[in-house]
N, C-alpha and C. Protein backbone atom coordinates (compact mmCIF):
# COMPACT_ATOMS: atom_id res chain seq x y z
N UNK A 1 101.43 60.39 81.25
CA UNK A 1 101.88 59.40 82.21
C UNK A 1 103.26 58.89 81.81
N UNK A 2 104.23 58.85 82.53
CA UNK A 2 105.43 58.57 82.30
C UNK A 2 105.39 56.49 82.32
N UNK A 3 106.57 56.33 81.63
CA UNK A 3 106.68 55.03 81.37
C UNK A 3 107.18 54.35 82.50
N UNK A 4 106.72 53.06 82.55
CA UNK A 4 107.77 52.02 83.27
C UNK A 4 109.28 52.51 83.05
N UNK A 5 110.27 52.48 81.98
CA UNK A 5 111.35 52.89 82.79
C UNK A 5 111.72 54.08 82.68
N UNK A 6 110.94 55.27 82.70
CA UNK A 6 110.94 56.44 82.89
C UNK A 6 110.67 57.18 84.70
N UNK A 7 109.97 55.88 85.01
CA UNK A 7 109.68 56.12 86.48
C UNK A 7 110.58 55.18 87.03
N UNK A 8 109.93 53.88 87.54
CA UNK A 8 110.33 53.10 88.30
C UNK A 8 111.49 52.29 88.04
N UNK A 9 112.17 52.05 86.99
CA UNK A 9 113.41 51.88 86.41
C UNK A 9 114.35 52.80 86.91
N UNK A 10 113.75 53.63 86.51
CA UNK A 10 114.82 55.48 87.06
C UNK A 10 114.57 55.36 88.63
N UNK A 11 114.04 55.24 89.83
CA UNK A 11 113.69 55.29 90.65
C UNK A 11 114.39 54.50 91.29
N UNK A 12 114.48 53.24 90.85
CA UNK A 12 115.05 52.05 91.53
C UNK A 12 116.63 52.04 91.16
N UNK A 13 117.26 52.63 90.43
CA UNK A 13 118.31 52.56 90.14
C UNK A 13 118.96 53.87 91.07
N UNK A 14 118.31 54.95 91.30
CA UNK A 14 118.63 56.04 92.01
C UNK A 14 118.71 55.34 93.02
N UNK A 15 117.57 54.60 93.52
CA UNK A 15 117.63 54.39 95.24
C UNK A 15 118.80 53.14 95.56
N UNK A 16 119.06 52.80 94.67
CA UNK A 16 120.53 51.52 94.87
C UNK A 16 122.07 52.27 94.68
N UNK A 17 121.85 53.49 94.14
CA UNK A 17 122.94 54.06 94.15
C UNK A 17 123.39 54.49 95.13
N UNK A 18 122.48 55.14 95.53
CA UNK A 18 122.36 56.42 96.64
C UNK A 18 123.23 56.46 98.24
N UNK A 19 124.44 57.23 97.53
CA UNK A 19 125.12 57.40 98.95
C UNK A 19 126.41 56.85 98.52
N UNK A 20 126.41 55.70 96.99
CA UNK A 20 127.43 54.98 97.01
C UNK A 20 128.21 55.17 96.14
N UNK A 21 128.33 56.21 95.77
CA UNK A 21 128.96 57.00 94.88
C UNK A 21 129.75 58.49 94.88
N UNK A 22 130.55 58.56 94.17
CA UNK A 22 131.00 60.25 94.28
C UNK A 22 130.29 61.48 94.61
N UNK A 23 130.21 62.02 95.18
CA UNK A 23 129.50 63.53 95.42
C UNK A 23 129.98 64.14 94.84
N UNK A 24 129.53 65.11 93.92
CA UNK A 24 130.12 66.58 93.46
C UNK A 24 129.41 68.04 93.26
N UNK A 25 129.79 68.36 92.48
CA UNK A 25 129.19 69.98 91.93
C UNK A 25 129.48 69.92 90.74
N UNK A 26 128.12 70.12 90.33
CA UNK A 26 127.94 70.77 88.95
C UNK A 26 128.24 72.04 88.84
N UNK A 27 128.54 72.77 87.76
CA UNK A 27 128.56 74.41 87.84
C UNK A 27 127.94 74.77 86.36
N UNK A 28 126.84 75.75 86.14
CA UNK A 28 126.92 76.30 85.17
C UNK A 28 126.70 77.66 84.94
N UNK A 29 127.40 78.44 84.06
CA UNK A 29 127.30 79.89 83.66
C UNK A 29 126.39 80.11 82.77
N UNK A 30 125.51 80.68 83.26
CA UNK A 30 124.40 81.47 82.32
C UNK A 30 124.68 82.79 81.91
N UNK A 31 124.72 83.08 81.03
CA UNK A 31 124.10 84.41 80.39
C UNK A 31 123.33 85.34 80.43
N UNK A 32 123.82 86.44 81.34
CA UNK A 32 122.92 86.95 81.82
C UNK A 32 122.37 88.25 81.51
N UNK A 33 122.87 88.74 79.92
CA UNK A 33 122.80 89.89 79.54
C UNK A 33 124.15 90.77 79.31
N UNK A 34 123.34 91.62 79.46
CA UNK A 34 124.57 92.94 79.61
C UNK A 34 124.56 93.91 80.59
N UNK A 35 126.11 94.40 81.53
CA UNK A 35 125.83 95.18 82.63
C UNK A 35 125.68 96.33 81.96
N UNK A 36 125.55 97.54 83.09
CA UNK A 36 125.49 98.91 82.94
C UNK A 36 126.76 99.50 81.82
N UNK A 37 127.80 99.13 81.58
CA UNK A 37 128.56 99.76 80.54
C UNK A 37 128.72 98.53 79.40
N UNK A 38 127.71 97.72 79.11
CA UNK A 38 127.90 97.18 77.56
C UNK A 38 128.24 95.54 78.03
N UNK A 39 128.94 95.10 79.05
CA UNK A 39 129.82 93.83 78.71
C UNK A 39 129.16 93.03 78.97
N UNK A 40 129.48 91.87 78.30
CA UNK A 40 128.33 90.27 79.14
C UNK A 40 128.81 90.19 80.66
N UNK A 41 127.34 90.08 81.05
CA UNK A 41 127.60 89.27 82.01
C UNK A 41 126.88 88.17 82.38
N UNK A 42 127.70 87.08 82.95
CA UNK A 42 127.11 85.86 83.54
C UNK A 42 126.87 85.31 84.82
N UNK A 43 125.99 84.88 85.32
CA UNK A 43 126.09 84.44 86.73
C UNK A 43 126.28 82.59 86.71
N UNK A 44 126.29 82.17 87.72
CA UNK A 44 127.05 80.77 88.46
C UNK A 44 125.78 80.34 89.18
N UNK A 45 125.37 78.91 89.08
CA UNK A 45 124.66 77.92 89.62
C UNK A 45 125.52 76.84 90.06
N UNK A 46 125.21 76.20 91.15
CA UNK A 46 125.76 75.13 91.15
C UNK A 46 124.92 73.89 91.60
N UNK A 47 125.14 73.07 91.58
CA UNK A 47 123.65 71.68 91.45
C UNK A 47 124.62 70.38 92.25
N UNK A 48 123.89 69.83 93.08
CA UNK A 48 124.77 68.56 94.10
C UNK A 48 124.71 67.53 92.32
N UNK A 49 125.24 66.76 92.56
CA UNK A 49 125.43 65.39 91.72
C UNK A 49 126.13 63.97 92.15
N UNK A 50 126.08 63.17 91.87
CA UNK A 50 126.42 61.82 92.08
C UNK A 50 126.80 61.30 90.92
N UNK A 51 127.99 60.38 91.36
CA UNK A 51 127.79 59.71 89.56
C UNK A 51 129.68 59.22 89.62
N UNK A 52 130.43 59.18 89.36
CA UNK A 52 131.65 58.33 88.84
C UNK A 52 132.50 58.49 87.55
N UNK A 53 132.98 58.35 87.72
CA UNK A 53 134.87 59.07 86.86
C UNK A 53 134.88 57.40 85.98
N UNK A 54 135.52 57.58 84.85
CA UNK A 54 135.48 56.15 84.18
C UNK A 54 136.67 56.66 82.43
N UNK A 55 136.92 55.59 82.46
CA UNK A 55 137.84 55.47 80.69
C UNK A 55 136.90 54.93 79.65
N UNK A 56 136.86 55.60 78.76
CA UNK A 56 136.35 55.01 77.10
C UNK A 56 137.76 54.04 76.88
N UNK A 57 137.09 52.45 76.50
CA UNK A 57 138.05 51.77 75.81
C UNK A 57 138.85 52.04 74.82
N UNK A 58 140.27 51.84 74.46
CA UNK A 58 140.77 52.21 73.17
C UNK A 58 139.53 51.99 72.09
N UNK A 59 139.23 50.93 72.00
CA UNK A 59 138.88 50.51 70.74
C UNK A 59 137.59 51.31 70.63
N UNK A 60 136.72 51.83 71.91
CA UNK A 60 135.50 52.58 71.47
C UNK A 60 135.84 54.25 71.11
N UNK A 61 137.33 54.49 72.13
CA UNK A 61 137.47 55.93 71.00
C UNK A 61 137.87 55.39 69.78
N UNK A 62 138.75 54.79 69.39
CA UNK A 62 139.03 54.94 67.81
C UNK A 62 137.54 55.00 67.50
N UNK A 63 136.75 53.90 67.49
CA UNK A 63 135.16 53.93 66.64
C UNK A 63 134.71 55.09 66.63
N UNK A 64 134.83 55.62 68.03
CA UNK A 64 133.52 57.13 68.37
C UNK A 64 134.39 58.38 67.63
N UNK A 65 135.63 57.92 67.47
CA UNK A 65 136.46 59.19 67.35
C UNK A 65 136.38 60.30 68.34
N UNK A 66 136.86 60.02 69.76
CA UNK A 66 136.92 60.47 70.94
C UNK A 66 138.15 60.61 71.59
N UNK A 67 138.71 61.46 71.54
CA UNK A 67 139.97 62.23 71.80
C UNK A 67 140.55 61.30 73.05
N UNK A 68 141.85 61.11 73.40
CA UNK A 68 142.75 60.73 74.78
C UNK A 68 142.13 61.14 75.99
N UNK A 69 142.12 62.64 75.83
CA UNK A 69 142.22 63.57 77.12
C UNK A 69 140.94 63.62 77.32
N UNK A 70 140.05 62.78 76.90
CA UNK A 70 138.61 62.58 77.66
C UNK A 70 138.08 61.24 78.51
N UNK A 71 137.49 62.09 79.43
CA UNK A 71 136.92 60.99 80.77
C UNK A 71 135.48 61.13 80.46
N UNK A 72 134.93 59.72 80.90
CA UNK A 72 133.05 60.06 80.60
C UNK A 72 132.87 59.69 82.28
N UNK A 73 131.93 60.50 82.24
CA UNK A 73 131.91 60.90 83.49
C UNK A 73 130.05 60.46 84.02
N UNK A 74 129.80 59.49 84.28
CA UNK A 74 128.31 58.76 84.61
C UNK A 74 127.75 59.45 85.67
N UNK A 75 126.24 59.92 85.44
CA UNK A 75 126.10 60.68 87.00
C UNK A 75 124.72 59.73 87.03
N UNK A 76 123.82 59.53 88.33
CA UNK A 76 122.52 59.55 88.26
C UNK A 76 122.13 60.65 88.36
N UNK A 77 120.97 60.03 87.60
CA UNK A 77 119.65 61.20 87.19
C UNK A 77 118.98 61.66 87.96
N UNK A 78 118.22 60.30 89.17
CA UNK A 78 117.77 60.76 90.59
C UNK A 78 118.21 60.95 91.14
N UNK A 79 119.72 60.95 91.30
CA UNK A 79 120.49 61.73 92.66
C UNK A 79 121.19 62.53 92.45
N UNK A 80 120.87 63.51 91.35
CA UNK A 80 121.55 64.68 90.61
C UNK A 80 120.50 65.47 90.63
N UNK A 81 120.70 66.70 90.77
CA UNK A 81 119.86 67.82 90.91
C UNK A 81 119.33 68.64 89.51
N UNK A 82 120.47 68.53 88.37
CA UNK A 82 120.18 68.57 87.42
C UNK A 82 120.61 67.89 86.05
N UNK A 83 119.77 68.06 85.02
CA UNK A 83 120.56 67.55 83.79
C UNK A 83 121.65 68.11 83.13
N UNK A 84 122.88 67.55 83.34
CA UNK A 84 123.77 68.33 82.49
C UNK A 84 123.66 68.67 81.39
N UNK A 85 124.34 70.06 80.59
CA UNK A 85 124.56 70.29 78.96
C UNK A 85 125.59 70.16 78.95
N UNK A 86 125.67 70.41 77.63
CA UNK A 86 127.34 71.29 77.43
C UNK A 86 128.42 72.33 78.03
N UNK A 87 129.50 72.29 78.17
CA UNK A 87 130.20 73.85 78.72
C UNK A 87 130.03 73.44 80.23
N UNK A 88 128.89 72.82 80.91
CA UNK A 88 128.79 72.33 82.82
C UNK A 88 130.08 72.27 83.05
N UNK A 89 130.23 72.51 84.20
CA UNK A 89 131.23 71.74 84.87
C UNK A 89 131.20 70.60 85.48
N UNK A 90 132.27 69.89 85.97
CA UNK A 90 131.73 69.33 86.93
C UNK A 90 133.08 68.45 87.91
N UNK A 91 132.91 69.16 89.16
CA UNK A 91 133.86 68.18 90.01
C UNK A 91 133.68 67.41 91.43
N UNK A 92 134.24 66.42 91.03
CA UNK A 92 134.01 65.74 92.31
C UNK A 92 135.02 65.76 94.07
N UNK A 93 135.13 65.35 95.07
CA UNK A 93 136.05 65.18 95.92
C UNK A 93 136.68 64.72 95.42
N UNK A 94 138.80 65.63 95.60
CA UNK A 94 139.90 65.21 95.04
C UNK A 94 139.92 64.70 93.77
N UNK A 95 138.38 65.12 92.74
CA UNK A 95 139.38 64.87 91.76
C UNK A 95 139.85 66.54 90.97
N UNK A 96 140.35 66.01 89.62
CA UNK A 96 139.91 67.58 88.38
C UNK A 96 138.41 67.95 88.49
N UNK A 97 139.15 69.06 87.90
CA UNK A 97 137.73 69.79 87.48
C UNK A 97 137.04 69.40 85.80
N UNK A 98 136.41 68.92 85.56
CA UNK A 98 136.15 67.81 83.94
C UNK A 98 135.00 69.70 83.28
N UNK A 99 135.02 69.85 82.10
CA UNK A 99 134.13 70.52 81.14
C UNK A 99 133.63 69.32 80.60
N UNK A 100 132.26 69.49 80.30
CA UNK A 100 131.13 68.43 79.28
C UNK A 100 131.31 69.18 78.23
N UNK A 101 131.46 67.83 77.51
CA UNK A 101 131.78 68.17 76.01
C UNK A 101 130.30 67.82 75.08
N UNK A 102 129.89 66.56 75.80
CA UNK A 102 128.92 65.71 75.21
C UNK A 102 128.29 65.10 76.18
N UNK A 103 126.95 64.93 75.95
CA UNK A 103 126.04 64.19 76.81
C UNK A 103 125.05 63.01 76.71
N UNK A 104 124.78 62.08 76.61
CA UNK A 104 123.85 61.13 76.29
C UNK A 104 123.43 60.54 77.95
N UNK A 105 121.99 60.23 77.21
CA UNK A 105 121.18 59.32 78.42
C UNK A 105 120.85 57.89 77.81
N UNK A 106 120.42 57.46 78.53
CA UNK A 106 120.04 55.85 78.41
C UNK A 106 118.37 55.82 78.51
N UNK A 107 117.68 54.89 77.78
CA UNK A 107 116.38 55.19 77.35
C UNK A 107 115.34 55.13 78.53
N UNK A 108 116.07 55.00 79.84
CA UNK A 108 114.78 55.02 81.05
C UNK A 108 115.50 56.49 81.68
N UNK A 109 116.56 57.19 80.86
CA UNK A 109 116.85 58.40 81.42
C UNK A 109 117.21 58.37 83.09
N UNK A 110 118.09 57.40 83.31
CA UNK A 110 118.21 56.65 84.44
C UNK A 110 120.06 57.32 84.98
N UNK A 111 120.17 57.79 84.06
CA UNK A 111 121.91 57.92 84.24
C UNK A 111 122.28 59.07 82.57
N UNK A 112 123.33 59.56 83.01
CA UNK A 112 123.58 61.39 82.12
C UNK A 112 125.61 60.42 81.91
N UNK A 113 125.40 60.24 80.62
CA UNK A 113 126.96 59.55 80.15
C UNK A 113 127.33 60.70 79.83
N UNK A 114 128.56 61.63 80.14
CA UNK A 114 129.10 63.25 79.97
C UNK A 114 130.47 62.64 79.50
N UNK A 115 130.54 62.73 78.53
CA UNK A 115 131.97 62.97 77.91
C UNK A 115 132.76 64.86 78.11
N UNK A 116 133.49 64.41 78.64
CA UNK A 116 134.33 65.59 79.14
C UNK A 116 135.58 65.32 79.21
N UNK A 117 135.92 67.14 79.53
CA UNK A 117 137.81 66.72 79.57
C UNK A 117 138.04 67.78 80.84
N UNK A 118 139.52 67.30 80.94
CA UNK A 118 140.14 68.22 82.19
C UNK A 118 140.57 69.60 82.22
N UNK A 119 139.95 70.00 82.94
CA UNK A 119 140.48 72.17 82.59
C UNK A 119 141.30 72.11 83.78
């Protein structure tokens, strides 16, 4: 049985978001073996998402030791199709295209904090 804020925490925060936020695309490349003459190949997913563009304070990169050229990038959880990893992409209307570098959730798993940068 899932927890109070594993459900309804997560639930209620999706449904207050919803609509009021960025739309985008996720993208990720899987691994998909090897073709007929030897080489990797990978195929492409792509997943709807929601979620918002944002700055790490000076003072929390110096602490985190978190580079300039990174944006953390907040998505919801319920109005995202999937959980981001590493290597994802992810872009929204008019903006860059951001790579996830790093990912953390919040303990009702309510929202995906993606530290990323611009390709």
């Amino acid at each position: 049985m899932a927890s109070f804020l594993e459900s309804q925490l997560r639930n209620a925060i999706a449904k207050g978001f919803k609509g009021r936020l960025l739309t985008g695309t996720l993208t990720r490349s899987i691994n998909g073996g090897v073709d007929e003459y030897g080489d990797p190949s990978t195929t492409t997913q792509t997943f709807r998402v929601e979620g918002f563009v944002d700055a790490y304070s000076a003072a929390y990169r110096a602490q985190a030791g978190i580079p300039e050229t990174d944006s953390k990038i907040t998505l919801i959880a319920g109005n995202s199709a999937v959980e981001p990893i590493k290597l994802d992409r992810i872009q929204f209307t008019n903006w860059p295209l951001f790579e996830v570098r790093v990912v953390k959730t919040d303990p009702a798993k309510a929202t995906f904090e993606c530290q990323s940068y611009e390709v």
